[in-house]
N, C-alpha and C. Protein backbone atom coordinates (compact mmCIF):
# COMPACT_ATOMS: atom_id res chain seq x y z
N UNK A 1 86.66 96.61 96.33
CA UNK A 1 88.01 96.54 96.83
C UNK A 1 87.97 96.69 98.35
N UNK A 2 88.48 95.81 99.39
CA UNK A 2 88.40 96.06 100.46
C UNK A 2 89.67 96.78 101.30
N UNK A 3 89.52 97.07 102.18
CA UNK A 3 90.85 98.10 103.06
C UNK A 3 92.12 97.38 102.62
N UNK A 4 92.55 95.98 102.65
CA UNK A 4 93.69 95.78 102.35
C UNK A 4 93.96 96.22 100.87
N UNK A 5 93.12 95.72 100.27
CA UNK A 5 93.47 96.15 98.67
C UNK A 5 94.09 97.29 98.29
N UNK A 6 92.97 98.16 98.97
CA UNK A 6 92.97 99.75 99.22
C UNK A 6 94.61 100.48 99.85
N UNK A 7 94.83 99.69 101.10
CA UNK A 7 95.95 99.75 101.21
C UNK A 7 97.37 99.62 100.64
N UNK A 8 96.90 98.24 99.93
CA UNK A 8 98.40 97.78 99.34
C UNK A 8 98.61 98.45 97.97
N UNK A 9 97.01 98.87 97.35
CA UNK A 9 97.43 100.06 96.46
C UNK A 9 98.00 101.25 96.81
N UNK A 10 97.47 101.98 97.52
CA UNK A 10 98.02 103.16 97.69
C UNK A 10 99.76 102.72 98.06
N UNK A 11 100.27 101.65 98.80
CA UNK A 11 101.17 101.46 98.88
C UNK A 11 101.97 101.48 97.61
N UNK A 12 101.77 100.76 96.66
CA UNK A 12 102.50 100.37 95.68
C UNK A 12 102.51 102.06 94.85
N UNK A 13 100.96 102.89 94.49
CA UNK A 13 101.30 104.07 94.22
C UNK A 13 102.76 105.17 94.87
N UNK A 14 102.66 105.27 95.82
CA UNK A 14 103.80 106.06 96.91
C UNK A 14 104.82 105.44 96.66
N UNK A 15 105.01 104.03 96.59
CA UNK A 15 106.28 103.76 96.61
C UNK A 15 106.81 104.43 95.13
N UNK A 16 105.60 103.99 93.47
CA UNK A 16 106.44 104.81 92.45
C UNK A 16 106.37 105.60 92.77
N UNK A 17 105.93 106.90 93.39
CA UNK A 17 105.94 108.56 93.42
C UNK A 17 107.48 108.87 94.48
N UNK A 18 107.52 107.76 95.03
CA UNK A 18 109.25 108.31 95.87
C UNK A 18 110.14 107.67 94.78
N UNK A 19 110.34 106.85 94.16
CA UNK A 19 111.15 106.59 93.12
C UNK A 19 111.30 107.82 91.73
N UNK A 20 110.22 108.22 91.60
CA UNK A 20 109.72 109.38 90.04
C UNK A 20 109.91 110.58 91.11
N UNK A 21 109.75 110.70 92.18
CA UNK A 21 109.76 112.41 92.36
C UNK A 21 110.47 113.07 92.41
N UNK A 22 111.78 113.10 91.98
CA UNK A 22 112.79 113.90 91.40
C UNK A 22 111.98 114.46 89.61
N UNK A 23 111.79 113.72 89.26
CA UNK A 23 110.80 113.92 87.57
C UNK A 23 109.59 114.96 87.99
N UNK A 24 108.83 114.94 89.13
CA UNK A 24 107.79 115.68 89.33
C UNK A 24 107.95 117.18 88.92
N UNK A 25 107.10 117.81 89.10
CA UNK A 25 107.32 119.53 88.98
C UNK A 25 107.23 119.28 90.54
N UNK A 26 107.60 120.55 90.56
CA UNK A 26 107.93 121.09 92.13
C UNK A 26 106.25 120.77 92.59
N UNK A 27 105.34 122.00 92.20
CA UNK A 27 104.33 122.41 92.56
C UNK A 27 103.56 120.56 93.01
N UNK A 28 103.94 120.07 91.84
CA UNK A 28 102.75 118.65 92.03
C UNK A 28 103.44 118.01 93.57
N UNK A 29 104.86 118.06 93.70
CA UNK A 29 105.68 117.42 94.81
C UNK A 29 105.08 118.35 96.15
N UNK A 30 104.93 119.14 96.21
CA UNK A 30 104.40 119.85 97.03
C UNK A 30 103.29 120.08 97.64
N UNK A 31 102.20 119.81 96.74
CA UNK A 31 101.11 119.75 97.07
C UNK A 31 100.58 118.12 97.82
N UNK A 32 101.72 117.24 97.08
CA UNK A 32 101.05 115.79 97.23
C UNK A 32 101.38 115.54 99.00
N UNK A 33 102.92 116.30 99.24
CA UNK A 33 103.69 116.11 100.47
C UNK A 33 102.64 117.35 101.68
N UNK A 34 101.95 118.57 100.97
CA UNK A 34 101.08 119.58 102.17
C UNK A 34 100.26 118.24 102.12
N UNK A 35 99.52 117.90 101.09
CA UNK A 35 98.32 117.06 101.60
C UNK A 35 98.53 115.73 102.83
N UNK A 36 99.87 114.50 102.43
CA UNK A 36 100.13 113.79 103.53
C UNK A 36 100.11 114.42 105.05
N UNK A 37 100.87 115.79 105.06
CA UNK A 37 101.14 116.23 106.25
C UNK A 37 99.59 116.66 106.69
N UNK A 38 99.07 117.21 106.04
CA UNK A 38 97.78 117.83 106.42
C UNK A 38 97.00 116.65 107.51
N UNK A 39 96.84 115.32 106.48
CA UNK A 39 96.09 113.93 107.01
C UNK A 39 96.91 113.60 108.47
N UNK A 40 98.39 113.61 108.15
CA UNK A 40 98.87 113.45 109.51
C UNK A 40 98.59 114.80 110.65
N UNK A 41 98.21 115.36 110.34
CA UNK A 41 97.78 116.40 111.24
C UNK A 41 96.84 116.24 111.60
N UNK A 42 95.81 115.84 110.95
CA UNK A 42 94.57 115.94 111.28
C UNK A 42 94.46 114.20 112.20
N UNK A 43 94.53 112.93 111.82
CA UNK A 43 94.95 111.80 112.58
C UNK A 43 95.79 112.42 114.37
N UNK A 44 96.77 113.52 114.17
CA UNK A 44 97.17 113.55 115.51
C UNK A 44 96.01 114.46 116.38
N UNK A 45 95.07 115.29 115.71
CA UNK A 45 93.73 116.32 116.39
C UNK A 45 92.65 115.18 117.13
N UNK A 46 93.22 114.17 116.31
CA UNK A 46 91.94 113.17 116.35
C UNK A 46 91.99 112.27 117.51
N UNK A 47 93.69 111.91 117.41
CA UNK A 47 93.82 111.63 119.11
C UNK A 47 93.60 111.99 120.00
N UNK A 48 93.98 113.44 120.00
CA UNK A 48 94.02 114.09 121.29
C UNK A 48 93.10 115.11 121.34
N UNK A 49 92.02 115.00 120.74
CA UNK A 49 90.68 115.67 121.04
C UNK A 49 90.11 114.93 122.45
N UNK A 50 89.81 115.73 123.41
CA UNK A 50 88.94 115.33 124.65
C UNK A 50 87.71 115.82 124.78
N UNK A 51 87.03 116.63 123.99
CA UNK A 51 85.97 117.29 124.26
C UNK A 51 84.97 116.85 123.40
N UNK A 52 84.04 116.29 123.99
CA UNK A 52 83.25 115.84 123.13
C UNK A 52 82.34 115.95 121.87
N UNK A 53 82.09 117.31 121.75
CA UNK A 53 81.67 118.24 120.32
C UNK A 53 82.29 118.72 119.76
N UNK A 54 83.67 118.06 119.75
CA UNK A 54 85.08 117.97 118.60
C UNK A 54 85.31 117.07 118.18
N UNK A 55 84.68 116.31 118.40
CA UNK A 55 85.11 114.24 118.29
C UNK A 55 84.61 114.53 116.65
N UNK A 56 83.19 114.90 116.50
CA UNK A 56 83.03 114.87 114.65
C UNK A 56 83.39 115.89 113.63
N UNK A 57 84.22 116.83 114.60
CA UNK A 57 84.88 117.97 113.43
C UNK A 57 86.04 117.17 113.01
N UNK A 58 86.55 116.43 114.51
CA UNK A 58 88.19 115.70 114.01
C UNK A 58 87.88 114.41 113.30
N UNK A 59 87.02 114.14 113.41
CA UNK A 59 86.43 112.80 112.02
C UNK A 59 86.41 113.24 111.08
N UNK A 60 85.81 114.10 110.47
CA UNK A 60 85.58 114.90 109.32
C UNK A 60 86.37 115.44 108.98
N UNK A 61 87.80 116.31 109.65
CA UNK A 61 89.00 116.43 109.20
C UNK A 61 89.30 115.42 108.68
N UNK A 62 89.81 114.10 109.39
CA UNK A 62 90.41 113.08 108.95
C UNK A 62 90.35 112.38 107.53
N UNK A 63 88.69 112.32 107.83
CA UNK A 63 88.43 111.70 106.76
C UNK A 63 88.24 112.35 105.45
N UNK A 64 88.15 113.85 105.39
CA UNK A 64 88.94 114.80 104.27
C UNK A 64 90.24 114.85 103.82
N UNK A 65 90.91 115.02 104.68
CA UNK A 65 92.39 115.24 104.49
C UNK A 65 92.70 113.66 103.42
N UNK A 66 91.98 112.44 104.13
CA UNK A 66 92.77 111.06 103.67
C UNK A 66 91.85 110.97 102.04
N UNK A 67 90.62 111.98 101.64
CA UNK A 67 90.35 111.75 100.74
C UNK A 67 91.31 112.67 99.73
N UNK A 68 91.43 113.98 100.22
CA UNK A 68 92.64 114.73 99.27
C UNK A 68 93.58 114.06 98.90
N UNK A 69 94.60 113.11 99.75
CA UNK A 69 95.89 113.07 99.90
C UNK A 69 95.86 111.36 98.55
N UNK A 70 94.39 110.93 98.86
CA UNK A 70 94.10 109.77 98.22
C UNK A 70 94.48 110.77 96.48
N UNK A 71 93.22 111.33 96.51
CA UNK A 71 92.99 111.86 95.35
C UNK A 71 94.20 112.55 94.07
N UNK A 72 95.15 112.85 95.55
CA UNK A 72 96.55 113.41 94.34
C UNK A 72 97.38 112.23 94.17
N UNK A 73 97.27 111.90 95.29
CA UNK A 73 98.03 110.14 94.62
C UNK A 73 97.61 109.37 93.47
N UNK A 74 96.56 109.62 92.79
CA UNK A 74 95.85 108.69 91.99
C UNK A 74 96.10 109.35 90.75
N UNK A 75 95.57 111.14 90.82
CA UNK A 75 95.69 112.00 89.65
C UNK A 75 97.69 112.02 89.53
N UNK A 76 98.22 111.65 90.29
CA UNK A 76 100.01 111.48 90.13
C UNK A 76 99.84 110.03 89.50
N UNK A 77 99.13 109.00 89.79
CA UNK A 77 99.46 107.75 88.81
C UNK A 77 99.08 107.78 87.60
N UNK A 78 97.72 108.39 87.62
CA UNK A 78 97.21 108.82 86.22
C UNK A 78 97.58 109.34 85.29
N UNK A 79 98.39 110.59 85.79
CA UNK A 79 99.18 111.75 84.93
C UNK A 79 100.68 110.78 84.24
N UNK A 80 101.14 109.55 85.05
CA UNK A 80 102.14 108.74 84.92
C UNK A 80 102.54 107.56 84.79
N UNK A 81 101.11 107.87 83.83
CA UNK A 81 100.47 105.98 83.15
C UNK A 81 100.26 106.35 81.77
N UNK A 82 99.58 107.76 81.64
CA UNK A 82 99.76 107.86 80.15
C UNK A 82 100.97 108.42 79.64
């Protein structure tokens, strides 16, 4: 699957999870929305890091945070497929 694919899935996931998340439990709505914010947090460290032996902590944030935020998105389609 390449980045667009990748993309336009996760797109199409989010879009059902804003339509269903009134149905969610709190806790799952919550965790899915800390994790987005988290990734967007970590994407804004990543900009504005200037120092150069921070450049691969804020990669490694990033690219954590976007695997969590992936990961509850998927276990939310999963949980809402069967």
């Amino acid at each position: 699957m390449n980045d667009i694919q990748k993309k336009s899935a996760l797109k199409n996931i989010l879009e059902n999870f804003k339509l269903k998340r009134k149905s969610l439990g709190d806790d799952e709505f919550i965790n899915i929305e800390n994790a987005k914010k988290e990734w967007e947090d970590a994407k804004n460290i990543f900009e504005n890091v200037s120092h150069p032996d921070l450049v691969d902590y804020a990669i490694y944030r990033v690219e954590a945070a976007e695997q969590k935020y992936v990961y509850l998105l998927k276990q939310y389609r999963n949980n809402n497929l069967t």
